[in-house]
N, C-alpha and C. Protein backbone atom coordinates (compact mmCIF):
# COMPACT_ATOMS: atom_id res chain seq x y z
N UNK A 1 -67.32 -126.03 -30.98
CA UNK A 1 -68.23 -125.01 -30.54
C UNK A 1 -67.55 -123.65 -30.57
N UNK A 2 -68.17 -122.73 -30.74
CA UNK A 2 -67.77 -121.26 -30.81
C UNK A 2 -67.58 -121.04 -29.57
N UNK A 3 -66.78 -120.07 -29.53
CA UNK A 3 -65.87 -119.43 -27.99
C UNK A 3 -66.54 -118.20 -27.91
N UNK A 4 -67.50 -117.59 -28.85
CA UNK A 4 -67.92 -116.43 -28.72
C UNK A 4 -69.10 -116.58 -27.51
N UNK A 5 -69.32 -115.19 -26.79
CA UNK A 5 -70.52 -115.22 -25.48
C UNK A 5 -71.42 -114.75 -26.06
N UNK A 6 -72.40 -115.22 -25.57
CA UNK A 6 -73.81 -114.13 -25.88
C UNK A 6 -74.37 -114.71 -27.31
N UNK A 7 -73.92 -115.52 -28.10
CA UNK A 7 -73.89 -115.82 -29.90
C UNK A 7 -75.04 -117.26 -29.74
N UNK A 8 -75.74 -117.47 -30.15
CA UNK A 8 -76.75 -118.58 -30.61
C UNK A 8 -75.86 -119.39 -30.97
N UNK A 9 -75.13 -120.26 -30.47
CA UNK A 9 -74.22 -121.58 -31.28
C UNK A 9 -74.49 -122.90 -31.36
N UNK A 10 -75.46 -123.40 -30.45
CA UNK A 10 -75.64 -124.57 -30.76
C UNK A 10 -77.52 -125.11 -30.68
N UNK A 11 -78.33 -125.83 -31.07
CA UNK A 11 -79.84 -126.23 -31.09
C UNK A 11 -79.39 -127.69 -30.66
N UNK A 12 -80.48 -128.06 -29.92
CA UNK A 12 -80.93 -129.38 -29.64
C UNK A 12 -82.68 -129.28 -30.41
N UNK A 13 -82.94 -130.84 -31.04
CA UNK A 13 -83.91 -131.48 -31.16
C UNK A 13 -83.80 -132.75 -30.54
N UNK A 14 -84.85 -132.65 -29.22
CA UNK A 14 -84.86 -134.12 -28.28
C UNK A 14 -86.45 -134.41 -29.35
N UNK A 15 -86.76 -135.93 -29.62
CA UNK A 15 -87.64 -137.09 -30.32
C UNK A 15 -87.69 -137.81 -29.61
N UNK A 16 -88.85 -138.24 -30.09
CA UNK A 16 -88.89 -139.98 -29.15
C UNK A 16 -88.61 -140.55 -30.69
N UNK A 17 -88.31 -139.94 -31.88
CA UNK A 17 -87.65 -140.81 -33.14
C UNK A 17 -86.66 -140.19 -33.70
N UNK A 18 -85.62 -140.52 -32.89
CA UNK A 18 -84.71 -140.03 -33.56
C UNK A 18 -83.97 -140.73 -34.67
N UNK A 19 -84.41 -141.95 -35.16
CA UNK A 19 -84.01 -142.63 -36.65
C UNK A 19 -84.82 -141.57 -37.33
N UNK A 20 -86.34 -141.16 -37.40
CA UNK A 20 -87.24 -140.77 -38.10
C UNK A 20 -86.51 -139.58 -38.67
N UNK A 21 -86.15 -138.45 -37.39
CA UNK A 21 -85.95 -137.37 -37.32
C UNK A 21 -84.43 -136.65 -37.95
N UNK A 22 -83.65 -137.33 -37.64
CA UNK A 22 -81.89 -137.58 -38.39
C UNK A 22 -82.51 -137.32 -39.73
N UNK A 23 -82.86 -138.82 -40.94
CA UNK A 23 -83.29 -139.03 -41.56
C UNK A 23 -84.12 -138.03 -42.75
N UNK A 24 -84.90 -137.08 -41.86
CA UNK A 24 -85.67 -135.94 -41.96
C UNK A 24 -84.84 -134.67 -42.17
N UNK A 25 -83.95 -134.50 -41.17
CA UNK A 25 -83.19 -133.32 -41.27
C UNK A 25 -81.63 -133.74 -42.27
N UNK A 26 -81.41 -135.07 -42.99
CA UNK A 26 -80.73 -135.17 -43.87
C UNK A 26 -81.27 -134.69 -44.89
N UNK A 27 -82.50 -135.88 -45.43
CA UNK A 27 -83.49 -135.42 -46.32
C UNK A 27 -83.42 -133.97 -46.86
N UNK A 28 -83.68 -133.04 -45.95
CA UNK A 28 -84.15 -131.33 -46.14
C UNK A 28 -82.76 -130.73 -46.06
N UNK A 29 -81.67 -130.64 -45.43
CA UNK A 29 -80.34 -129.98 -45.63
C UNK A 29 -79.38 -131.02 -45.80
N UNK A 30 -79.10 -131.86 -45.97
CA UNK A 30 -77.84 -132.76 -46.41
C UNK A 30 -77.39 -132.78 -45.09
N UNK A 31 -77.59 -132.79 -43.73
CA UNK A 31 -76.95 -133.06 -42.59
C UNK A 31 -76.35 -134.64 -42.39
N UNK A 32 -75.29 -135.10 -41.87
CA UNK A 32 -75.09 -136.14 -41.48
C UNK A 32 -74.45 -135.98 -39.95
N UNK A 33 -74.79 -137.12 -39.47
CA UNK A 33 -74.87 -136.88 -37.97
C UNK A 33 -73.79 -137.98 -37.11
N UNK A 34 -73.17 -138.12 -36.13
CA UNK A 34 -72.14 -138.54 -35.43
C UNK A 34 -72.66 -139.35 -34.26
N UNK A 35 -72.87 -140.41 -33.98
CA UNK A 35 -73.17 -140.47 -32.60
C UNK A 35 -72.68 -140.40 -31.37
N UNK A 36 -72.39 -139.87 -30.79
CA UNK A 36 -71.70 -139.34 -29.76
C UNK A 36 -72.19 -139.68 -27.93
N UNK A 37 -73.59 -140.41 -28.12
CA UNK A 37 -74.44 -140.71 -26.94
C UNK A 37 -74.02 -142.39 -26.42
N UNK A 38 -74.86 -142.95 -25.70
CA UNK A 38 -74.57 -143.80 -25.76
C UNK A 38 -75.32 -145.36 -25.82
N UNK A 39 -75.88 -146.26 -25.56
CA UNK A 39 -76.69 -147.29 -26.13
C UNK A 39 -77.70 -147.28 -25.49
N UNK A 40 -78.09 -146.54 -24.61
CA UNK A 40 -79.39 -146.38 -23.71
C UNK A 40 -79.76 -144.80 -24.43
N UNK A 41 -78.74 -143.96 -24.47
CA UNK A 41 -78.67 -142.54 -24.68
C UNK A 41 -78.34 -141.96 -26.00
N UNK A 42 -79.62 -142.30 -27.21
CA UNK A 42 -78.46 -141.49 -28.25
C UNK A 42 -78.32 -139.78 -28.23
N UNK A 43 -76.90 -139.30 -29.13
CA UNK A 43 -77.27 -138.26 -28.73
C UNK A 43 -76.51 -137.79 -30.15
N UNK A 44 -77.34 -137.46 -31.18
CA UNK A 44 -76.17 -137.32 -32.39
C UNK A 44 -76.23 -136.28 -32.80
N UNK A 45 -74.65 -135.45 -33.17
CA UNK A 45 -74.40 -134.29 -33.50
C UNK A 45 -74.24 -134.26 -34.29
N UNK A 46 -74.72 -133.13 -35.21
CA UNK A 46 -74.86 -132.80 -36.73
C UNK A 46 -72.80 -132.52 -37.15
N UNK A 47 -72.47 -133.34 -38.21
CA UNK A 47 -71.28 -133.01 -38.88
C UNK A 47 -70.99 -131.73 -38.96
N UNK A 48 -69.92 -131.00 -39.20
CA UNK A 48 -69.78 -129.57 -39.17
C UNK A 48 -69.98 -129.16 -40.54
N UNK A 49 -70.86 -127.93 -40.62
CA UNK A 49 -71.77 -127.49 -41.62
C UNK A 49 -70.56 -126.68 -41.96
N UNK A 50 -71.05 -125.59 -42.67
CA UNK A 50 -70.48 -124.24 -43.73
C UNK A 50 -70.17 -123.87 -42.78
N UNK A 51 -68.26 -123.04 -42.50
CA UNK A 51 -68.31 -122.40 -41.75
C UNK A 51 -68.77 -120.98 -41.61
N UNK A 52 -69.33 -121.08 -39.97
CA UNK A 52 -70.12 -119.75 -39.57
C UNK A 52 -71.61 -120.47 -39.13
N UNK A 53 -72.15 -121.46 -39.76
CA UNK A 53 -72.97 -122.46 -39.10
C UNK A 53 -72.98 -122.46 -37.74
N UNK A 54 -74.18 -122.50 -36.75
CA UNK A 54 -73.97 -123.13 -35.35
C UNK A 54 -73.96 -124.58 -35.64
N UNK A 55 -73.96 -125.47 -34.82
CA UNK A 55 -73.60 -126.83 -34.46
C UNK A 55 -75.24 -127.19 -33.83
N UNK A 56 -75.20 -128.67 -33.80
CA UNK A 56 -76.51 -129.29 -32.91
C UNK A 56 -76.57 -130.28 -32.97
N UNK A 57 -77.39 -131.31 -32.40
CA UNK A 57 -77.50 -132.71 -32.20
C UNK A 57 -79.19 -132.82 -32.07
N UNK A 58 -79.39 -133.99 -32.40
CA UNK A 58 -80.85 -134.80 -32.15
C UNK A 58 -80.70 -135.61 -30.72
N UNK A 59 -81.65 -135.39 -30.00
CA UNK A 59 -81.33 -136.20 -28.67
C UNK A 59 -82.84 -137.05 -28.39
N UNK A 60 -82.31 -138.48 -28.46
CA UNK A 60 -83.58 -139.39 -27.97
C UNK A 60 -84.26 -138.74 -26.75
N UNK A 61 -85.53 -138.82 -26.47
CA UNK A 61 -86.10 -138.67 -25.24
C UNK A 61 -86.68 -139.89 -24.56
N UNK A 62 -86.66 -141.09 -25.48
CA UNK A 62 -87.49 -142.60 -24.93
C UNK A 62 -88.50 -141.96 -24.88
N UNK A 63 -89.14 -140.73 -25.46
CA UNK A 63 -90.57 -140.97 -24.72
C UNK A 63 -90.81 -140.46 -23.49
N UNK A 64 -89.93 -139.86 -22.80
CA UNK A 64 -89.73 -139.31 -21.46
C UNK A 64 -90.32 -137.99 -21.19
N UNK A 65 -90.82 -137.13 -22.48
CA UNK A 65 -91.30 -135.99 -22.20
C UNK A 65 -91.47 -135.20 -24.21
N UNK A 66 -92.43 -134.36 -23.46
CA UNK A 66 -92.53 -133.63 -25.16
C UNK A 66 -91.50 -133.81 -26.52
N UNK A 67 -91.71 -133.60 -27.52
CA UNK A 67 -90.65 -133.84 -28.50
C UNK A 67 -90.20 -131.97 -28.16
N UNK A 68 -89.07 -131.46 -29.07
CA UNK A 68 -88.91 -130.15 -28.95
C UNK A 68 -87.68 -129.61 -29.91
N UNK A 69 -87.85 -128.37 -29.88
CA UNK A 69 -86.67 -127.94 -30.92
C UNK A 69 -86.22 -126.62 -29.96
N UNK A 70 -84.55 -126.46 -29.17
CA UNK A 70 -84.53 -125.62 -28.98
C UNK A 70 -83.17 -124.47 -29.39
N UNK A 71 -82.81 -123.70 -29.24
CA UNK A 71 -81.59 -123.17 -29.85
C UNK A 71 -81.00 -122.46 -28.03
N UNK A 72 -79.61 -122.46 -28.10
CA UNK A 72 -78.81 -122.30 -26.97
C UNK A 72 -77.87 -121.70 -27.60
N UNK A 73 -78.18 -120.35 -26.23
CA UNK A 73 -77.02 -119.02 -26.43
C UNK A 73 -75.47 -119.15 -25.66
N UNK A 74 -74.47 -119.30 -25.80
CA UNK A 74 -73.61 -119.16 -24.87
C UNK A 74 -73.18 -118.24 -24.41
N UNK A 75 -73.25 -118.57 -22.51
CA UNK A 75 -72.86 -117.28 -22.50
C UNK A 75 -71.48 -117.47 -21.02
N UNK A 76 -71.19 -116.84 -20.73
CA UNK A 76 -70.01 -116.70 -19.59
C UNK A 76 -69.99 -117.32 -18.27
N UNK A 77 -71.22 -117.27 -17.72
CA UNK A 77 -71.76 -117.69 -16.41
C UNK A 77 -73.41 -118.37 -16.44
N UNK A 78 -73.67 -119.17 -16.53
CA UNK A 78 -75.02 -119.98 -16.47
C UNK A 78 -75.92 -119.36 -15.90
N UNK A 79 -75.44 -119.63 -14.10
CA UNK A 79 -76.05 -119.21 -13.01
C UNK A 79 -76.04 -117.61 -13.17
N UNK A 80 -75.40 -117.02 -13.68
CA UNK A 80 -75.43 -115.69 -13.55
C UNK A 80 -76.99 -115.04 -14.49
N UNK A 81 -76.65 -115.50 -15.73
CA UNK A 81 -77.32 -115.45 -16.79
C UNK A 81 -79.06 -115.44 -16.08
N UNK A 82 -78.95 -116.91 -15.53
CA UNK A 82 -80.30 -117.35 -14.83
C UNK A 82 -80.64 -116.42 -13.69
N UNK A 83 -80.24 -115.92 -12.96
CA UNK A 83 -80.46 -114.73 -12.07
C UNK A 83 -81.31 -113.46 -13.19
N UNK A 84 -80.13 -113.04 -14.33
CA UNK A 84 -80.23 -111.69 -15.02
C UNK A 84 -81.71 -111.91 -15.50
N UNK A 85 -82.21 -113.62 -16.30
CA UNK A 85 -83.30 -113.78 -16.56
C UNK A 85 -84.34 -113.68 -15.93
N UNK A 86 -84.16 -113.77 -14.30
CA UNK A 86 -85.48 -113.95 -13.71
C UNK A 86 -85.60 -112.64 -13.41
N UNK A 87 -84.81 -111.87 -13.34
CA UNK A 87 -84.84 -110.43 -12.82
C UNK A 87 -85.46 -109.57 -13.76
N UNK A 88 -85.53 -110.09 -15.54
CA UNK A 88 -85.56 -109.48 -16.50
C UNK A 88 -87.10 -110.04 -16.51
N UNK A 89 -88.01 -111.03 -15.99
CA UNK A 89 -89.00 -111.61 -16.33
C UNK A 89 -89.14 -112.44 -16.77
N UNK A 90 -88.27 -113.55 -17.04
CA UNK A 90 -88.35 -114.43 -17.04
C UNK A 90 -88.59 -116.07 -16.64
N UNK A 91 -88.15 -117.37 -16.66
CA UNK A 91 -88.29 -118.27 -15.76
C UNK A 91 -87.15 -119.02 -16.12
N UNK A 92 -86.77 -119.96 -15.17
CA UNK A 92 -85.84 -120.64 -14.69
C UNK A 92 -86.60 -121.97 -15.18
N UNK A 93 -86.84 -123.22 -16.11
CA UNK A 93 -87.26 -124.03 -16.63
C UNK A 93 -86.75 -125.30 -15.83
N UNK A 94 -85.42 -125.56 -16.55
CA UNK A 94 -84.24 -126.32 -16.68
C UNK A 94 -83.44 -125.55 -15.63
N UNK A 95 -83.49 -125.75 -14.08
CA UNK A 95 -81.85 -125.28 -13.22
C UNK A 95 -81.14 -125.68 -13.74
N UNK A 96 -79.83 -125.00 -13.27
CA UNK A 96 -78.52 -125.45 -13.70
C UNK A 96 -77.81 -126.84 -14.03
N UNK A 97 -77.26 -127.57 -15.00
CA UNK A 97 -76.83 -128.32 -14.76
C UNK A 97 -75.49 -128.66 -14.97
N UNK A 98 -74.55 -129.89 -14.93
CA UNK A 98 -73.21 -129.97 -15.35
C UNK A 98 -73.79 -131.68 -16.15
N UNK A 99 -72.96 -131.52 -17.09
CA UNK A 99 -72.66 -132.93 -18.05
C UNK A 99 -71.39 -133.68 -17.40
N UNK A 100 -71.08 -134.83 -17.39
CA UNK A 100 -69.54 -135.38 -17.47
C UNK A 100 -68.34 -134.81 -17.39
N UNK A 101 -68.45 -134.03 -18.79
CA UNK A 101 -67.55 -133.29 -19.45
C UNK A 101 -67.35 -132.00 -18.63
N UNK A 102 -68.04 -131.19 -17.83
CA UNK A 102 -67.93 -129.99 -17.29
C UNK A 102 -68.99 -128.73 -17.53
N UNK A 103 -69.54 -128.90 -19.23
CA UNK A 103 -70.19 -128.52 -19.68
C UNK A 103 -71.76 -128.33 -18.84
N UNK A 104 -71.84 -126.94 -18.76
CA UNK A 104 -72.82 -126.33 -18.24
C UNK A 104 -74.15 -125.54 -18.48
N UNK A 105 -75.38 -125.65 -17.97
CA UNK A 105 -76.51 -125.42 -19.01
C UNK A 105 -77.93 -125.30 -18.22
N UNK A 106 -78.96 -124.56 -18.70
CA UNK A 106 -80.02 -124.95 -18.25
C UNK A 106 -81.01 -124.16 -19.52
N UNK A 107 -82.22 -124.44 -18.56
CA UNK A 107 -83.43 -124.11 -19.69
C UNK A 107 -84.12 -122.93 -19.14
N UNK A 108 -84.61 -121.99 -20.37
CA UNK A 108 -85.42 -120.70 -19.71
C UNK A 108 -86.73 -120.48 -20.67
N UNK A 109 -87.50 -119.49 -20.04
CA UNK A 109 -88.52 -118.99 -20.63
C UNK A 109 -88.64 -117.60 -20.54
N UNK A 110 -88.78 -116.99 -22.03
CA UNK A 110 -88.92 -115.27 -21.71
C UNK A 110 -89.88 -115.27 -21.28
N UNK A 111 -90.12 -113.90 -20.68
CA UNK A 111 -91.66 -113.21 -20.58
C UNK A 111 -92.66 -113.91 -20.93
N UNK A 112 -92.78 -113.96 -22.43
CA UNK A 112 -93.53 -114.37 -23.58
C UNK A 112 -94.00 -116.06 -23.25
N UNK A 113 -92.88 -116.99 -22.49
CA UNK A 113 -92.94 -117.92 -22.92
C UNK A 113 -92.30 -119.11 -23.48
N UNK A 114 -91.56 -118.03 -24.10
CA UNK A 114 -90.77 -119.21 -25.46
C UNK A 114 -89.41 -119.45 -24.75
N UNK A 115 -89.42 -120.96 -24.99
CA UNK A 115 -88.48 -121.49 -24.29
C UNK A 115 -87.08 -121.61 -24.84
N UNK A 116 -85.75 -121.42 -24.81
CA UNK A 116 -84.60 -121.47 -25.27
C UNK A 116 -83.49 -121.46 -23.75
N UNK A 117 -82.06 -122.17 -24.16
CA UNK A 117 -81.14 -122.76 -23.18
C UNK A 117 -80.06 -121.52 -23.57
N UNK A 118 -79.48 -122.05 -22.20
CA UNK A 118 -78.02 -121.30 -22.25
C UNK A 118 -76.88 -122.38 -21.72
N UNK A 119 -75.29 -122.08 -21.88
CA UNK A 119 -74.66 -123.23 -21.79
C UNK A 119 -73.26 -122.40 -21.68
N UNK A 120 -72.52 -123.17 -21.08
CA UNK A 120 -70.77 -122.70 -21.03
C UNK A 120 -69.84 -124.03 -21.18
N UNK A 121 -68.84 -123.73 -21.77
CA UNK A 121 -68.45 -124.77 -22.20
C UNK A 121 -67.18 -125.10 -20.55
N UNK A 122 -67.30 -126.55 -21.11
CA UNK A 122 -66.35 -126.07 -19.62
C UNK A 122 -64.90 -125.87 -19.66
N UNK A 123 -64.57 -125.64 -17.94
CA UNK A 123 -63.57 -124.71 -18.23
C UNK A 123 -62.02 -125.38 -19.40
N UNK A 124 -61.44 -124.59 -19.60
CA UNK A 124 -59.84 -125.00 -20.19
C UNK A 124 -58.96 -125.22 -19.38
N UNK A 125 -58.06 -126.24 -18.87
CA UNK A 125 -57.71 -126.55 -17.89
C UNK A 125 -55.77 -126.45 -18.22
């Protein structure tokens, strides 16, 4: 993942088909994908493209909620970010969350609507 703040670096597409959908996005760009999730959870990240490419993964949903395509900005502080958004007019979707790993994130909506994430990688120890 890019270390840069503020930069569009990584998209999620959650499916309830994600054989279909992989498959699809090989098909149309030559992507091949990693699985990285786990046997209840897939969660597969696209191989590393051309560099300068962002990064992304297909993430099963079981069926658990809408299919979706979203793109995630990184930026320095999550929670901070999510404050600047609601202050700016925005919404708070997805609160904050943490992964396993440390990795930090949630979901927003501009003004407008349109929904896109933010994320920090976690810390370097």
């Amino acid at each position: 993942m890019s270390t840069i703040t503020n930069a569009v670096s990584w998209f999620e597409v959650g499916t309830d088909r994600p054989e279909e959908t992989g498959k699809f996005y090989t098909d149309v760009f030559g992507w091949a994908f990693t699985e990285q999730g786990s046997p209840e959870t897939s969660y597969r990240v696209v191989e590393p493209g051309p560099e300068g490419s962002i990064q992304g993964a297909i993430r099963a949903t079981g069926g658990a909620g809408p299919n979706y395509a979203v793109f995630y900005v990184q930026v320095a502080d999550v929670a901070d970010t999510c404050r600047r958004a609601e202050a700016a007019g925005g919404k708070v979707l997805v609160p904050l969350r943490s992964n396993d790993n440390g990795l930090t994130f949630a979901h927003l909506l501009d003004p407008a609507g349109n929904h896109f994430g933010v994320f920090a990688p976690p810390a370097v120890a």
